[in-house]
C-alpha atoms as a PDB file:
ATOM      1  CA  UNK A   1     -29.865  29.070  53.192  1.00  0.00           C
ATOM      2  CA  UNK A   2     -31.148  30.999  50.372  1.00  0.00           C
ATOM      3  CA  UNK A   3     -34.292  32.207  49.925  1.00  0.00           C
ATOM      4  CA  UNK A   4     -36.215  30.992  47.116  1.00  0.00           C
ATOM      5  CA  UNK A   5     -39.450  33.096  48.075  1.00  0.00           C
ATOM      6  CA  UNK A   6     -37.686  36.652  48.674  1.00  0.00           C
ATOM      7  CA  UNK A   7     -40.916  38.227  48.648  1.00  0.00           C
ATOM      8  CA  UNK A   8     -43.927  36.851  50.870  1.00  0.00           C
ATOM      9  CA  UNK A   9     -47.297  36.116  49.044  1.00  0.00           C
ATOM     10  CA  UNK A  10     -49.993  36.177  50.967  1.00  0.00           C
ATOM     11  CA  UNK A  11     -53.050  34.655  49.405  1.00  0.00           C
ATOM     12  CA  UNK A  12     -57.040  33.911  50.451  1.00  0.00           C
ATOM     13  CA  UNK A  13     -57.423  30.378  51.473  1.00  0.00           C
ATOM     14  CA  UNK A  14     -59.742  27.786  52.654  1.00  0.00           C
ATOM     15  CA  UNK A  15     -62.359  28.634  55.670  1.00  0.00           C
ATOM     16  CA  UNK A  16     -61.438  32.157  56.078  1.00  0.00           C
ATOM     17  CA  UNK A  17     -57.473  31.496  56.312  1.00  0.00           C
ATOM     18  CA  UNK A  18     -54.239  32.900  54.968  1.00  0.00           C
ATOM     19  CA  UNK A  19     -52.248  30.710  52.627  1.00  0.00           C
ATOM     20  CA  UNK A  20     -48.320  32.212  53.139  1.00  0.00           C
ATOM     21  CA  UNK A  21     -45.589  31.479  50.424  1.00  0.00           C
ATOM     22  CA  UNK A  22     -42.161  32.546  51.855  1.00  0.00           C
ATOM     23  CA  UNK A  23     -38.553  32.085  51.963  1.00  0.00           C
ATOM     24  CA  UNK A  24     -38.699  28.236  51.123  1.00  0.00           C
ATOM     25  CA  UNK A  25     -42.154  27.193  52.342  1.00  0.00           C
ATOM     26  CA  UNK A  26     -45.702  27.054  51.348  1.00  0.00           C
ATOM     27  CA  UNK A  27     -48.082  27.690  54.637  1.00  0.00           C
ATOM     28  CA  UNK A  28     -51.810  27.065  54.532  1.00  0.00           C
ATOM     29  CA  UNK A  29     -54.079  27.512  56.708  1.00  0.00           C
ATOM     30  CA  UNK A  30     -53.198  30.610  58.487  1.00  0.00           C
ATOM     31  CA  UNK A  31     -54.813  33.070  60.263  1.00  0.00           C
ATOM     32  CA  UNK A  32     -53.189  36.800  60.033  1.00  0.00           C
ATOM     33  CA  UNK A  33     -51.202  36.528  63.268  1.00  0.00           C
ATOM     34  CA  UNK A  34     -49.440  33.679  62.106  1.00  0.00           C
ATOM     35  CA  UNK A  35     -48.804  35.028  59.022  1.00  0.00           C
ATOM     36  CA  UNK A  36     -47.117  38.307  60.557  1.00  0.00           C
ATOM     37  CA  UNK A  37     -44.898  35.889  62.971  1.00  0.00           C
ATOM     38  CA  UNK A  38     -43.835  33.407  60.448  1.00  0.00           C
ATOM     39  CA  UNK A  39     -42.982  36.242  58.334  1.00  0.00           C
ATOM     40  CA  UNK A  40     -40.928  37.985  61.130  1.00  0.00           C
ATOM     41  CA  UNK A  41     -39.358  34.632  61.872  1.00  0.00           C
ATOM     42  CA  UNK A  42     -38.229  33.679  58.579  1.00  0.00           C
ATOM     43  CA  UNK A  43     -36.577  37.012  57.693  1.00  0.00           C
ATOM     44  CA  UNK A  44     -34.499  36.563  61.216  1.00  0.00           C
ATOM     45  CA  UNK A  45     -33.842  32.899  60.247  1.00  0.00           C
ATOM     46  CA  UNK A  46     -35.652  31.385  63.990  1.00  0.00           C
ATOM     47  CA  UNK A  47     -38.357  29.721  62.248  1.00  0.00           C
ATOM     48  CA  UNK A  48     -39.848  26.690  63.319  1.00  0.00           C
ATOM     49  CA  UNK A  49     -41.384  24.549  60.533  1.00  0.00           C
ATOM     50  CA  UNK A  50     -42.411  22.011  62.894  1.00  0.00           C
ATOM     51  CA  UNK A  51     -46.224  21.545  64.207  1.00  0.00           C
ATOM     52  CA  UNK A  52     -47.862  22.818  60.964  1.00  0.00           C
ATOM     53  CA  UNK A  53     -50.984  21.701  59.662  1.00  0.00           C
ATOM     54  CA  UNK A  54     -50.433  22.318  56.211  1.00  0.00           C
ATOM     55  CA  UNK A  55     -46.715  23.465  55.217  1.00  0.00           C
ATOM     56  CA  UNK A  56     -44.831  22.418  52.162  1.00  0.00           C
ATOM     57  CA  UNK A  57     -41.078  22.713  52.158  1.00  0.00           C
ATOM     58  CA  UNK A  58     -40.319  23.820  48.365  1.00  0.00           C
ATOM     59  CA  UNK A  59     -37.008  21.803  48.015  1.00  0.00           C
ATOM     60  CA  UNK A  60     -39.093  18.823  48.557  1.00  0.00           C
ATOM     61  CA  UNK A  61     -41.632  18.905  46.113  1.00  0.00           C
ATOM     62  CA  UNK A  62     -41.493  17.000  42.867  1.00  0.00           C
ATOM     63  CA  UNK A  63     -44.345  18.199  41.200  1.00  0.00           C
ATOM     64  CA  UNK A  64     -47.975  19.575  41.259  1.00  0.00           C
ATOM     65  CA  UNK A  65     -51.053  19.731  39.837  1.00  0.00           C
ATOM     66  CA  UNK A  66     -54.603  20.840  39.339  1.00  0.00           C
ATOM     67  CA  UNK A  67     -57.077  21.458  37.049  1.00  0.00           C
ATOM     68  CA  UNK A  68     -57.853  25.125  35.942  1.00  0.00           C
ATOM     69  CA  UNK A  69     -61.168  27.213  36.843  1.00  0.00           C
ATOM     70  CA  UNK A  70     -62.488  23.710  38.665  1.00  0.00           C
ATOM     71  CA  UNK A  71     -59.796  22.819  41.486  1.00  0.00           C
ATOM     72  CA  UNK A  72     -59.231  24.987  44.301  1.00  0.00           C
ATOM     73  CA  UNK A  73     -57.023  23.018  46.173  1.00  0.00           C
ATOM     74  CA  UNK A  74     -52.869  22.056  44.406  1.00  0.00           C
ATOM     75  CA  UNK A  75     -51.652  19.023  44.915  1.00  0.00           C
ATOM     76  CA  UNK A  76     -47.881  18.650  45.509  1.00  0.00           C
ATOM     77  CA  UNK A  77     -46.100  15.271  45.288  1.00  0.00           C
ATOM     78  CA  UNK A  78     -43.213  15.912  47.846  1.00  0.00           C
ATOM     79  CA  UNK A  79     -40.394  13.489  48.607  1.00  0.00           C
ATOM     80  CA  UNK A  80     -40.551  12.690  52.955  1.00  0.00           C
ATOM     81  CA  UNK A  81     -37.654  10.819  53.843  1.00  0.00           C
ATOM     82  CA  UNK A  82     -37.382   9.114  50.647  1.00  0.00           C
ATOM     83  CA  UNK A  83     -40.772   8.263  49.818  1.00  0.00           C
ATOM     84  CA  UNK A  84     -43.000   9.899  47.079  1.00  0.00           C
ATOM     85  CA  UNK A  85     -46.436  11.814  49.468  1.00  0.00           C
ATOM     86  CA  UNK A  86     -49.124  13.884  48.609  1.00  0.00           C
ATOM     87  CA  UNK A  87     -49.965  17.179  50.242  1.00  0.00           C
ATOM     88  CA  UNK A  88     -52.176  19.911  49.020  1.00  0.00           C
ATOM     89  CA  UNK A  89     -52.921  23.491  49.747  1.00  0.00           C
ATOM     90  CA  UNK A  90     -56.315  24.895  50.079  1.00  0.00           C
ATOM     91  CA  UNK A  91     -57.928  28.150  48.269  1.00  0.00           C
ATOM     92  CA  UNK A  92     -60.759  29.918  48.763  1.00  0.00           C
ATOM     93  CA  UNK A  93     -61.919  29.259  45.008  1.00  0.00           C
ATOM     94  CA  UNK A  94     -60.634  28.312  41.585  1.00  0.00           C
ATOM     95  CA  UNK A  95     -59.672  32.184  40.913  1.00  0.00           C
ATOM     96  CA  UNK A  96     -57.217  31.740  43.783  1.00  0.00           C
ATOM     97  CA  UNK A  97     -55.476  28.929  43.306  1.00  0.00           C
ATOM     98  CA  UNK A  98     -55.469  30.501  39.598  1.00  0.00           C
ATOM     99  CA  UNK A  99     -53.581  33.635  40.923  1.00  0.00           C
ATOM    100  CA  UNK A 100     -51.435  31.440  43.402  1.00  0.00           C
ATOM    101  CA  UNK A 101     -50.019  29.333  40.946  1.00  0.00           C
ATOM    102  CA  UNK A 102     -49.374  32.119  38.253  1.00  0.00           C
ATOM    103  CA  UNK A 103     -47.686  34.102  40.928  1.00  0.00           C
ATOM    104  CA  UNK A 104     -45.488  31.420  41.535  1.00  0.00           C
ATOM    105  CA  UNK A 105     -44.809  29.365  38.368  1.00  0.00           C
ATOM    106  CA  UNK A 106     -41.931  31.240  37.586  1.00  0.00           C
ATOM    107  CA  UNK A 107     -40.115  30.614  40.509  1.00  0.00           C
ATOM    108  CA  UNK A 108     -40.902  26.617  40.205  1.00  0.00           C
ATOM    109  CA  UNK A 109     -39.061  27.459  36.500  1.00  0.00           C
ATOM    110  CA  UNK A 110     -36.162  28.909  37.781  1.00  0.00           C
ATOM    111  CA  UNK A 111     -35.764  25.072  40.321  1.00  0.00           C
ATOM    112  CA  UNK A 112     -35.889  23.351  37.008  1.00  0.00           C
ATOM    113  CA  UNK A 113     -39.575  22.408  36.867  1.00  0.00           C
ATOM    114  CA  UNK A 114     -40.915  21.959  33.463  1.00  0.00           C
ATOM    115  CA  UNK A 115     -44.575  23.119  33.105  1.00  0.00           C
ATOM    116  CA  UNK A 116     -47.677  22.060  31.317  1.00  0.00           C
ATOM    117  CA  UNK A 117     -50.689  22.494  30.875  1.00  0.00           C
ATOM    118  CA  UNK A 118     -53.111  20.430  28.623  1.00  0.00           C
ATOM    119  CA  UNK A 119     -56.872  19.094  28.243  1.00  0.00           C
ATOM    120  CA  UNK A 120     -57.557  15.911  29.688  1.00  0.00           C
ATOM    121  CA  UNK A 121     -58.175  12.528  27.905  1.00  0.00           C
ATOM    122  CA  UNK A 122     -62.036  12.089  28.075  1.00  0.00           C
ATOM    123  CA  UNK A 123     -61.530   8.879  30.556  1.00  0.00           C
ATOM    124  CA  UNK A 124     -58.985  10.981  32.371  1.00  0.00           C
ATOM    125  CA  UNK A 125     -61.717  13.087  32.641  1.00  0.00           C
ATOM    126  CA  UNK A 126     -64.400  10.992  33.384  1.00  0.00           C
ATOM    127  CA  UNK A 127     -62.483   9.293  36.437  1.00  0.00           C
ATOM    128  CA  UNK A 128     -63.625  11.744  39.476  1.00  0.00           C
ATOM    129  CA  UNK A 129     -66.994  11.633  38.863  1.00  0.00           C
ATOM    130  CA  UNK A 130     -67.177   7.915  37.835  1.00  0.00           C
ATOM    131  CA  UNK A 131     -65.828   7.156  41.337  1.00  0.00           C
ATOM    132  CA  UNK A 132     -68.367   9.387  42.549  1.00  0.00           C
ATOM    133  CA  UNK A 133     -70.912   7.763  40.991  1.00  0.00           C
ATOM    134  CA  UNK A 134     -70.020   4.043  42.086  1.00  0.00           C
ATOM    135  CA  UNK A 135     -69.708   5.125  45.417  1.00  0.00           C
ATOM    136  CA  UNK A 136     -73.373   6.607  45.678  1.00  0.00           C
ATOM    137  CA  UNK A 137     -74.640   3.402  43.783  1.00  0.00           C
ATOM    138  CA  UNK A 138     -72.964   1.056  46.517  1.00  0.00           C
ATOM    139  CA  UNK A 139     -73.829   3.004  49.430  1.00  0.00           C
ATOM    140  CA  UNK A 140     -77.204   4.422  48.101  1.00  0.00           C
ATOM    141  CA  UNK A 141     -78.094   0.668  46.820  1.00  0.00           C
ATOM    142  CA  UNK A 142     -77.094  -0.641  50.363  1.00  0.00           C
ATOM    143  CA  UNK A 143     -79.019   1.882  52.652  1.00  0.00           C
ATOM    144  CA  UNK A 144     -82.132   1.219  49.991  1.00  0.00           C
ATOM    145  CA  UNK A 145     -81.600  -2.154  50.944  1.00  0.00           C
ATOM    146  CA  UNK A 146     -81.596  -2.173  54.471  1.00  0.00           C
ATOM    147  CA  UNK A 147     -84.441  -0.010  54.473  1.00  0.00           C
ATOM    148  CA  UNK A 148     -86.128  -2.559  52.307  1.00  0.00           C
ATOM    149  CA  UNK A 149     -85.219  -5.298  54.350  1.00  0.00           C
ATOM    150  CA  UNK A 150     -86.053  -3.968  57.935  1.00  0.00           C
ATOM    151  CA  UNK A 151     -89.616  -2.753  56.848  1.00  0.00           C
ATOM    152  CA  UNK A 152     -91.474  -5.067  59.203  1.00  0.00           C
ATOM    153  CA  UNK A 153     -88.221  -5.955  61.411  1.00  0.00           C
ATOM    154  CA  UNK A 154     -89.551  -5.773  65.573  1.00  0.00           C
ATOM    155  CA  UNK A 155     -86.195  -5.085  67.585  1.00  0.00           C
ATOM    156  CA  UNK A 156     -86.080  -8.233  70.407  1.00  0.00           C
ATOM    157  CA  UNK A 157     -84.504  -7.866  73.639  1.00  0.00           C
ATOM    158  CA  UNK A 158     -81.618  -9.639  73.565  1.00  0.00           C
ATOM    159  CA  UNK A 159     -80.255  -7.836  70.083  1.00  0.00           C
ATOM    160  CA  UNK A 160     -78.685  -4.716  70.985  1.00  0.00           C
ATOM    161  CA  UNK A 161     -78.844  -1.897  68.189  1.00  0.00           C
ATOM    162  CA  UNK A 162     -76.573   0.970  67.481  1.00  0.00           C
ATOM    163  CA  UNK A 163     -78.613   4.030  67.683  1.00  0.00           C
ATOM    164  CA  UNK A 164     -77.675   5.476  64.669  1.00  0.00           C
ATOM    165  CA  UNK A 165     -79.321   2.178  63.310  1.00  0.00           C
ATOM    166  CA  UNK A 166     -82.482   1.534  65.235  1.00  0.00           C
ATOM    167  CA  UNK A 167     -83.276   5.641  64.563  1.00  0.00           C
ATOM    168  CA  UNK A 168     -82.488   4.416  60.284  1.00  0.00           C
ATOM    169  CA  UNK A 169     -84.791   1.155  61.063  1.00  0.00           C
ATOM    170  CA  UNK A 170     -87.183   3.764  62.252  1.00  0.00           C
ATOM    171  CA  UNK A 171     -87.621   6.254  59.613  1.00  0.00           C
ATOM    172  CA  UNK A 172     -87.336   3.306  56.979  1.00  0.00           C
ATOM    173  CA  UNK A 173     -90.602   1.510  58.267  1.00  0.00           C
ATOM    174  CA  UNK A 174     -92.188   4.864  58.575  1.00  0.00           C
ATOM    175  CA  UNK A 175     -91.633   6.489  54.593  1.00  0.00           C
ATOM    176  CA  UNK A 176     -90.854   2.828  52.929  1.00  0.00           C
ATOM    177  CA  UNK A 177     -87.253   2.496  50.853  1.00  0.00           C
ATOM    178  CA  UNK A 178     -88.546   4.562  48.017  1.00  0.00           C
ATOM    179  CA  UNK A 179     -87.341   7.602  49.033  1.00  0.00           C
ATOM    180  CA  UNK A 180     -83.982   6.340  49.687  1.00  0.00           C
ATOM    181  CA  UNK A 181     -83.949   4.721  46.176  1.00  0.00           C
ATOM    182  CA  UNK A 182     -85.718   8.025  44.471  1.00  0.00           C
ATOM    183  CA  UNK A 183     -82.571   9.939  46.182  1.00  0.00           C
ATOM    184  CA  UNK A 184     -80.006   7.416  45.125  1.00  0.00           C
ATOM    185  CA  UNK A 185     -80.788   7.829  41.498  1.00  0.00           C
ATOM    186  CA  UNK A 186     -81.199  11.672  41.461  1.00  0.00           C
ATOM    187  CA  UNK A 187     -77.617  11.720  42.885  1.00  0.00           C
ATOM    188  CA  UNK A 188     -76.421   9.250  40.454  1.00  0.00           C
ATOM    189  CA  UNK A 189     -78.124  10.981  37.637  1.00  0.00           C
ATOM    190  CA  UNK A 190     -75.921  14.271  39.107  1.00  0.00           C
ATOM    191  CA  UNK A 191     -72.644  12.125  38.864  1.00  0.00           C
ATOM    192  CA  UNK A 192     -73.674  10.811  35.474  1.00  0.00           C
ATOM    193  CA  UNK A 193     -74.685  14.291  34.041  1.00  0.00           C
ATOM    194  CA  UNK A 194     -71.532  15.970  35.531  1.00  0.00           C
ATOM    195  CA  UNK A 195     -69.253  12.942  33.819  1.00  0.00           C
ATOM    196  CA  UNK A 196     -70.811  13.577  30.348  1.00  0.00           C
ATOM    197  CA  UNK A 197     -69.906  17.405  30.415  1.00  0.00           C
ATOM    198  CA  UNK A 198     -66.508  16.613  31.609  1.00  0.00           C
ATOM    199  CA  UNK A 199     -66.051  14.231  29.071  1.00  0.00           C
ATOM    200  CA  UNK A 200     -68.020  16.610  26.401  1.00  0.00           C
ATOM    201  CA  UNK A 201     -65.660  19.500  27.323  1.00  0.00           C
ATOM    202  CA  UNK A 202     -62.474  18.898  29.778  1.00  0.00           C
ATOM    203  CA  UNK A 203     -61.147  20.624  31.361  1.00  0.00           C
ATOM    204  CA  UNK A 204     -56.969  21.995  31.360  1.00  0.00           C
ATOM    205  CA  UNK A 205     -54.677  20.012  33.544  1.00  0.00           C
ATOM    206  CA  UNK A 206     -51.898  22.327  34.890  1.00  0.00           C
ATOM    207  CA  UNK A 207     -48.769  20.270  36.013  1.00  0.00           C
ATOM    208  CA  UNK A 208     -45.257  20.891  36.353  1.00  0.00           C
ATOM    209  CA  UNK A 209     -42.603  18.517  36.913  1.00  0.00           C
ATOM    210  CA  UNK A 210     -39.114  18.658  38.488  1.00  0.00           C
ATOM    211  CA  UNK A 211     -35.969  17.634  35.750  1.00  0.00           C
END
């Protein structure tokens, strides 16, 4: 089989690894070794691609995304025995998954991949960090609850407790809910702040899509 990656590119990924794009795969989370053996592998045609962590075979990929200077991690949509799945490779920032992507766009072209790249809609925008905030309401309203509730709670001896919950009874009848509640809407003023600026200013969607 041909090659679509003649060249490897080696690039700085997540939690001091190697991402490796080669021949027709995208590797992350490598360390150096594995890099040099997949390398030598591929180029005598004995590799493996079994047992992988986090490997991508190109012909399989439909599209991918992120969002400039904010994501450092590309999402792929790749087609596993017929069904549509999402995989993603890991950077070590937004400037590398920057470089990554630039270095290989062209070769995505030349599969027939038509690319984009465009600000998103303001609720397209706002979605990730809307989630985020309903999620810290729920769970920050429920743990403010329970703290509430078991102020003056005595544990009896035929009720047996978790210990991750008699130790959150604990601390609750010692400092009161208010300091879970005080937290909960600090971090949901966070999640509300950093949904206006997306919204304000959003940022550029980068997508390309296989013909």
């Amino acid at each position: 089989m041909d090659k679509i990656f003649k060249t490897p590119l080696i690039f700085n990924g997540e939690d001091e690894t190697l991402v490796l794009i080669y021949g027709n795969y995208i590797i992350g989370k490598l360390t150096q070794e594995g890099v040099n053996s997949i390398i030598k592998n591929i180029e005598q045609d004995t590799f493996n691609d079994s047992g992988f962590e986090s490997l991508i075979i190109v012909k399989d990929i439909l599209d991918y995304k992120f969002e400039r200077d904010f994501d450092f991690t590309i999402a792929f949509s790749v087609l596993i025995d017929g069904l549509d799945s999402y995989k993603s490779i890991s950077f070590k920032n937004a400037e590398e998954a920057i470089k990554a992507e630039n270095s290989f766009q062209e070769h995505f072209k030349q599969l027939g991949f038509k690319r984009e790249e465009r600000p998103l809609k303001a609720l397209e925008a706002a979605t990730t960090p809307a989630i985020c905030t309903a999620f810290v309401a729920i769970v920050g309203g429920l743990i403010t609850w329970f703290a509430y509730s078991f102020q003056d709670w005595k544990p009896q001896r035929d009720i047996v407790v978790k210990k991750f919950v008699y130790y959150l009874i604990k601390i609750s009848q010692f400092i009161g809910f208010y300091p879970f509640l005080i937290i909960t809407l600090l971090l949901m003023a966070v999640c509300l702040r950093w949904m206006i600026k997306r919204m304000v200013n959003p940022p550029i969607l980068i997508k390309a899509v296989k013909n």
